[in-house]
N, C-alpha and C. Protein backbone atom coordinates (compact mmCIF):
# COMPACT_ATOMS: atom_id res chain seq x y z
N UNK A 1 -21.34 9.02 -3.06
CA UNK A 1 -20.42 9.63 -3.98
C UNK A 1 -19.42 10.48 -3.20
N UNK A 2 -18.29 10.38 -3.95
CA UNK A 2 -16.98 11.18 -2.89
C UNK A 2 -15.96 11.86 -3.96
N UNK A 3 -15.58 12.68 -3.19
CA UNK A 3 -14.06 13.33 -3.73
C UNK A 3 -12.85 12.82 -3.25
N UNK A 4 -11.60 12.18 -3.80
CA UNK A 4 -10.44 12.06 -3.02
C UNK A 4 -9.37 12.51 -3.77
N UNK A 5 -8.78 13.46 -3.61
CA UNK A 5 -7.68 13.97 -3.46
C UNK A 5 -6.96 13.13 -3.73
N UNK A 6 -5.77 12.88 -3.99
CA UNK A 6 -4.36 11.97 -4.73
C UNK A 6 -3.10 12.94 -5.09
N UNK A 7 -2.69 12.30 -5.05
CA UNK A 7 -0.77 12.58 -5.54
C UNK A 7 -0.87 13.56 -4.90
N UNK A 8 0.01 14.74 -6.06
CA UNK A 8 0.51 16.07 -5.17
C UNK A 8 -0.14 16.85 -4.66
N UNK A 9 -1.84 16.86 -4.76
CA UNK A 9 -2.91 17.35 -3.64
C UNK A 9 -3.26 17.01 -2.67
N UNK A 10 -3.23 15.81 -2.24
CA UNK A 10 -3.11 14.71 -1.30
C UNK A 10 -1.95 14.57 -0.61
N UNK A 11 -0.31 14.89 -1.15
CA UNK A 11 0.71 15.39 0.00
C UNK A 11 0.71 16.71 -0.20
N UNK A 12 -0.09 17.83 -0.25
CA UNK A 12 0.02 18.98 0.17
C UNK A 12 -0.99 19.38 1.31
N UNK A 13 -2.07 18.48 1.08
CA UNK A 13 -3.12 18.22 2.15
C UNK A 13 -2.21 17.46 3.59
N UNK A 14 -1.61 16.72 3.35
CA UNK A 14 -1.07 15.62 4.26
C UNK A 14 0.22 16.97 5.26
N UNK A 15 0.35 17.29 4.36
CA UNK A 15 1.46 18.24 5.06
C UNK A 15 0.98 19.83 5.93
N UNK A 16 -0.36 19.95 5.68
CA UNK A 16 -0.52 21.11 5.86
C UNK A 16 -1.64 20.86 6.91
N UNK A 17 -2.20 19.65 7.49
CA UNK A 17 -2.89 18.53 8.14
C UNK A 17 -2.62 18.90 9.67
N UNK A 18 -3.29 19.09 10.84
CA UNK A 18 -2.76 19.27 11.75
C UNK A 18 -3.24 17.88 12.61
N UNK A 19 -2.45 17.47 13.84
CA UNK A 19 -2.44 16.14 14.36
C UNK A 19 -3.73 15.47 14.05
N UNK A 20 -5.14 16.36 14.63
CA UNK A 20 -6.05 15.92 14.39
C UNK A 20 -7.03 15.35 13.32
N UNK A 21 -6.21 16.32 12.48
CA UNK A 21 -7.19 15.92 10.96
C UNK A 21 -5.86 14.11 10.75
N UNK A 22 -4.83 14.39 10.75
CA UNK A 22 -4.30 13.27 10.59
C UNK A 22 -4.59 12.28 11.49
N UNK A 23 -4.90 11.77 12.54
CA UNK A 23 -5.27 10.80 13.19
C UNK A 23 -7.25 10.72 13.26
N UNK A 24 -7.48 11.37 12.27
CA UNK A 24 -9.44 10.92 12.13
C UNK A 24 -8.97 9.84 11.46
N UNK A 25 -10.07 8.65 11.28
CA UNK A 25 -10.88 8.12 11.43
C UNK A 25 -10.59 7.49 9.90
N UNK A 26 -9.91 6.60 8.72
CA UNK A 26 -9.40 6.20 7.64
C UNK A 26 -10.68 5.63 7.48
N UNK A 27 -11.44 5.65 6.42
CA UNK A 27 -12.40 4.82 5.56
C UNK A 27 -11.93 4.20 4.46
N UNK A 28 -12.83 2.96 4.21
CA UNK A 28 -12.20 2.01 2.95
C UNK A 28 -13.59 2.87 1.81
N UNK A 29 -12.85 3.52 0.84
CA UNK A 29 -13.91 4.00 -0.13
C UNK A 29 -13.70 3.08 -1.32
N UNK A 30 -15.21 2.13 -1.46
CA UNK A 30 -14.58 1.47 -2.98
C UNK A 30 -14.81 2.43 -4.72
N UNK A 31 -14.23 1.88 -5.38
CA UNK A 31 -13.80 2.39 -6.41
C UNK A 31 -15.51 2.74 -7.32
N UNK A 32 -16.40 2.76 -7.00
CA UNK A 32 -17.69 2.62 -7.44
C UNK A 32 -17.86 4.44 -6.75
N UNK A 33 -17.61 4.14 -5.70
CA UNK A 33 -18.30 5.67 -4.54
C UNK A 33 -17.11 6.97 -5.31
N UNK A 34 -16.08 6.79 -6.00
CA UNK A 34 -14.95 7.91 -6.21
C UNK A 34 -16.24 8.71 -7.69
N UNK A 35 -17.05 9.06 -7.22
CA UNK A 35 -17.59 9.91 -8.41
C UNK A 35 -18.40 10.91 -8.30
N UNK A 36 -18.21 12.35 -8.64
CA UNK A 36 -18.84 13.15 -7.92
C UNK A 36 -19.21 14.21 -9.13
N UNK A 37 -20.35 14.92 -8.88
CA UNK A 37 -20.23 15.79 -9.87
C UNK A 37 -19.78 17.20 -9.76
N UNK A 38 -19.85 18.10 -11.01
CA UNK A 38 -18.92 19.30 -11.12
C UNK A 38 -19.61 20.42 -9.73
N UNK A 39 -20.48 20.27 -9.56
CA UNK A 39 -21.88 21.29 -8.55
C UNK A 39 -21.23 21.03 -7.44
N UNK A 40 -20.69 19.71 -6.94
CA UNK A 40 -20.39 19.23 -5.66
C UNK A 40 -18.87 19.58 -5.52
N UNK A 41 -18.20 19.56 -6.45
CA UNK A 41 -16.74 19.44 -6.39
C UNK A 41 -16.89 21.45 -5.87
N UNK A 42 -17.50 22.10 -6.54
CA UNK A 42 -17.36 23.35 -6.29
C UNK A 42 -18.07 24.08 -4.99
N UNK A 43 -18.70 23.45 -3.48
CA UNK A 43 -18.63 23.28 -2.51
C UNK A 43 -17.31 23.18 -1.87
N UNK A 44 -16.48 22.10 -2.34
CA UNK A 44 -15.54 21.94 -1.25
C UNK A 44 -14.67 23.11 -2.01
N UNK A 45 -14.64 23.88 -3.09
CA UNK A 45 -13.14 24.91 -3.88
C UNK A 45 -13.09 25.59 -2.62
N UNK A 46 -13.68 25.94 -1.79
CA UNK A 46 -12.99 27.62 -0.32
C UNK A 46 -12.30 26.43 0.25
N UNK A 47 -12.99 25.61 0.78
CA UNK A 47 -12.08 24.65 2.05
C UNK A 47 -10.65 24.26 1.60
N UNK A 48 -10.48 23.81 0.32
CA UNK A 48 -9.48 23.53 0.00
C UNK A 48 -8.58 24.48 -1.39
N UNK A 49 -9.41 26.05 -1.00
CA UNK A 49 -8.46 27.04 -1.91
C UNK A 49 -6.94 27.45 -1.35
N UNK A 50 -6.08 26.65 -0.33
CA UNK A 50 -4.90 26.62 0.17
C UNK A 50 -3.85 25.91 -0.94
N UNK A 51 -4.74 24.71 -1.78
CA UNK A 51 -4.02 23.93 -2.11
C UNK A 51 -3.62 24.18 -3.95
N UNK A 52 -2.64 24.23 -4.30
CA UNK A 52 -2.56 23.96 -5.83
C UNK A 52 -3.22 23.65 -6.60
N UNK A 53 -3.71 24.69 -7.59
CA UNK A 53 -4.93 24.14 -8.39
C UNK A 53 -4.24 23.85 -9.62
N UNK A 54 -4.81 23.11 -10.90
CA UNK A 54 -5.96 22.32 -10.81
C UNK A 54 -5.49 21.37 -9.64
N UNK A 55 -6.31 20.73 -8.55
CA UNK A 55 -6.57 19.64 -7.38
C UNK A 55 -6.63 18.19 -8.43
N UNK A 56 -5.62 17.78 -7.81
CA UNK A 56 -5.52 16.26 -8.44
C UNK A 56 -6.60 15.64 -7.60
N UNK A 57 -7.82 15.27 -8.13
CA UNK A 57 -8.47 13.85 -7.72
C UNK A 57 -8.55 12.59 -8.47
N UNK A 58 -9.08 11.60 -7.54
CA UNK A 58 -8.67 9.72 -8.31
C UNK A 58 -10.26 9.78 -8.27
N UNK A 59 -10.16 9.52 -9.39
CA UNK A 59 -11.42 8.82 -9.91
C UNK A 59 -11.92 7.28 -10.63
N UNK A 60 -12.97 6.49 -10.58
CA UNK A 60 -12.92 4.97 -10.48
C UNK A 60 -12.65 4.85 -12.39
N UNK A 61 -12.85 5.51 -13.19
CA UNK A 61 -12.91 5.28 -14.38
C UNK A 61 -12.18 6.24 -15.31
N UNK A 62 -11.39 5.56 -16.12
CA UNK A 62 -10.50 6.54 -17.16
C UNK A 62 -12.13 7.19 -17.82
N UNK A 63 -13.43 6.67 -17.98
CA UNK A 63 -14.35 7.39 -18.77
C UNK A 63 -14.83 8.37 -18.06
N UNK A 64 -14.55 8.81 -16.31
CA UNK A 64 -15.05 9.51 -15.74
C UNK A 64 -13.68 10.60 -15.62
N UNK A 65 -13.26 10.97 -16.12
CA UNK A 65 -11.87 11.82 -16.27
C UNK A 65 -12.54 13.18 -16.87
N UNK A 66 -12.82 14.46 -16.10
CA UNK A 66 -13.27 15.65 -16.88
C UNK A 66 -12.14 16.55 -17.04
N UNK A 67 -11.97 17.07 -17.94
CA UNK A 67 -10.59 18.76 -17.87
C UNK A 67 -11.75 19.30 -17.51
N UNK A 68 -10.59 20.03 -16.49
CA UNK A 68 -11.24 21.41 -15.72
C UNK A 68 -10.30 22.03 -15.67
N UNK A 69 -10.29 23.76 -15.49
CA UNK A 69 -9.47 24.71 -14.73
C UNK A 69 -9.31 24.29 -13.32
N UNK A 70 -10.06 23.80 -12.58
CA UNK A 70 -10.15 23.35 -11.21
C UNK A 70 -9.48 21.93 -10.87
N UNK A 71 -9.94 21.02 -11.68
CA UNK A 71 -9.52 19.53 -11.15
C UNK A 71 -8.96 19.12 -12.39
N UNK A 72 -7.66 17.86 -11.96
CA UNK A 72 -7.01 17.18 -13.10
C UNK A 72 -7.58 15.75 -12.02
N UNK A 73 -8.02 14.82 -13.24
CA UNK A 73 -8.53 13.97 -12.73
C UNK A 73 -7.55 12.23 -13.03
N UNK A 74 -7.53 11.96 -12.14
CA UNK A 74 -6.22 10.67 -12.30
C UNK A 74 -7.56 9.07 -11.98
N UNK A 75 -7.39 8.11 -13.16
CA UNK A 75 -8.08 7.00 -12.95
C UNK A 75 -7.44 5.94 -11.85
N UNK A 76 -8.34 5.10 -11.24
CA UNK A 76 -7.67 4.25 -10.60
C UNK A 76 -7.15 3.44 -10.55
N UNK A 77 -5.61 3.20 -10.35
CA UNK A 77 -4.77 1.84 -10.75
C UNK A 77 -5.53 0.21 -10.21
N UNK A 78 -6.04 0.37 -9.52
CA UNK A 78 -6.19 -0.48 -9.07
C UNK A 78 -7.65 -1.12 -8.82
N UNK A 79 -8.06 -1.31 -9.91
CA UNK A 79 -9.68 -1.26 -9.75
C UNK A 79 -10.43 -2.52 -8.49
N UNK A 80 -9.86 -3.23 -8.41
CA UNK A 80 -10.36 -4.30 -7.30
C UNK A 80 -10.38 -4.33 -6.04
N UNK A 81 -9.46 -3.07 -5.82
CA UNK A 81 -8.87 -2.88 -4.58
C UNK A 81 -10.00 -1.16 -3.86
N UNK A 82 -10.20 -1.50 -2.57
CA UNK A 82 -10.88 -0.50 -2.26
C UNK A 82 -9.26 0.69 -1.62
N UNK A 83 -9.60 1.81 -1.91
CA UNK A 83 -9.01 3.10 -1.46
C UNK A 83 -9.29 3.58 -0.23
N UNK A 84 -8.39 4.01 0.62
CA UNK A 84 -8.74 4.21 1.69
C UNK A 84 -9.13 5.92 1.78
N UNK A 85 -9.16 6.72 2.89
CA UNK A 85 -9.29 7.63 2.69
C UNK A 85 -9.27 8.27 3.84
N UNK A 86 -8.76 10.01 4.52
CA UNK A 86 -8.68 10.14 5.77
C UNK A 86 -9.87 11.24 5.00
N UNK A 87 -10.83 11.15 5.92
CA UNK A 87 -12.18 12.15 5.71
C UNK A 87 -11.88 13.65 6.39
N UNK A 88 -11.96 14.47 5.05
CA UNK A 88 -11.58 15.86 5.43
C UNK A 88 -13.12 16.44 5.60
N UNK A 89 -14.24 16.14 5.10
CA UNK A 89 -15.39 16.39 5.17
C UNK A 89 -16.57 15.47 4.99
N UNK A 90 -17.48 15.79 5.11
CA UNK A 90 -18.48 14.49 4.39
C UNK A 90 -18.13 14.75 2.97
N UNK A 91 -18.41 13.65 2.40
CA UNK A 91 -18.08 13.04 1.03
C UNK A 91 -16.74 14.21 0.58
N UNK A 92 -15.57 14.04 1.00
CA UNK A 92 -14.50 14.72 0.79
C UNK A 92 -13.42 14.10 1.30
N UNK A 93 -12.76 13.32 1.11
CA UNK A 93 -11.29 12.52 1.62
C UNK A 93 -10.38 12.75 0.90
N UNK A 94 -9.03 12.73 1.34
CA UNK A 94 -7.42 12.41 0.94
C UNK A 94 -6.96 11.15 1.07
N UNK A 95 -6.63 10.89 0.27
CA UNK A 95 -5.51 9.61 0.33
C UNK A 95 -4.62 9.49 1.36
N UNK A 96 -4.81 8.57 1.99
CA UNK A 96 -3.97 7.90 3.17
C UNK A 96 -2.19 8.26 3.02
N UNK A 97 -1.34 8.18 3.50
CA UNK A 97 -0.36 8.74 3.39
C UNK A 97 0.63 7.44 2.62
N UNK A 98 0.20 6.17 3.14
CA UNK A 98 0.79 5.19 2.69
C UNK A 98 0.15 5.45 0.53
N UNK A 99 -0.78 5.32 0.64
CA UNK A 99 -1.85 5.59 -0.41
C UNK A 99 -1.03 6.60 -1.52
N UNK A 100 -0.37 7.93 -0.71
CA UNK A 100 0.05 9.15 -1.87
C UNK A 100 0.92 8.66 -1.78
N UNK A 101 2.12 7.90 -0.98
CA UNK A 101 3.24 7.76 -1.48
C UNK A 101 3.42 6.85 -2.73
N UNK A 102 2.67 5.97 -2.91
CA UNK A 102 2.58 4.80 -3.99
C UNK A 102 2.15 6.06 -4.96
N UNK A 103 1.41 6.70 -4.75
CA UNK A 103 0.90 7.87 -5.63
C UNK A 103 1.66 8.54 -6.77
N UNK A 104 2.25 9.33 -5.95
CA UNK A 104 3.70 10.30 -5.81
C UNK A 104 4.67 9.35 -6.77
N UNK A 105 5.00 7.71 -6.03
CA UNK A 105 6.02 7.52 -6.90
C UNK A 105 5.46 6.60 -8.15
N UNK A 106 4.44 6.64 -8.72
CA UNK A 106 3.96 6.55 -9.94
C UNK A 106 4.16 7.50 -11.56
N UNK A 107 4.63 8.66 -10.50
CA UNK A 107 4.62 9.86 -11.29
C UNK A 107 6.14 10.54 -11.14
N UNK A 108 7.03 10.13 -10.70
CA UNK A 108 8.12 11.00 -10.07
C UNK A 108 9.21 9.61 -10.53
N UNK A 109 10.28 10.72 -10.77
CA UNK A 109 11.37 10.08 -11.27
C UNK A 109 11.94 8.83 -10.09
């Protein structure tokens, strides 16, 4: 089970990224593993209290979509297709940069 970050949390991560975190190590996460629960998501809130809250994450199912004060949760376009992911922690990734831009312009004029 994993967290990934997307759209405008995922280029605020991407931007604020130093060489190294950007050149680790891209995993293919399939759309089954994007599910995590509320106990776990609130582990990673210090590591990533830099970033704009609520934290946009992609999740595999419009039925797995929770409101939170913390997370806005976005389903996955693309269910067949595995997501990649640059690993910010164990079970904690961002969307690939190619990944948020398709992201980004899903949502943006």
């Amino acid at each position: 089970m994993a967290f990934l970050l997307g759209y405008g949390s995922a280029l605020e991560w991407l931007r604020m990224a130093d060489d190294e975190q950007l050149s680790a190590q891209v995993f293919g996460l399939s759309p089954l593993s994007l599910e995590s629960g509320k106990l776990r998501l609130n582990r990673y809130l210090k590591r990533l209290s830099t970033l704009t809250q609520p934290l946009q994450l992609v999740v595999a199912f419009s039925a797995n979509r929770r409101p939170s004060a913390v997370a806005c949760c976005h389903a996955v376009s693309l269910p067949y297709e595995d997501y990649h992911g640059l690993r910010i922690t164990r079970g904690l990734y961002c969307s690939t940069p190619a990944l948020t831009f398709l992201q980004m312009a899903s949502v943006l004029d």
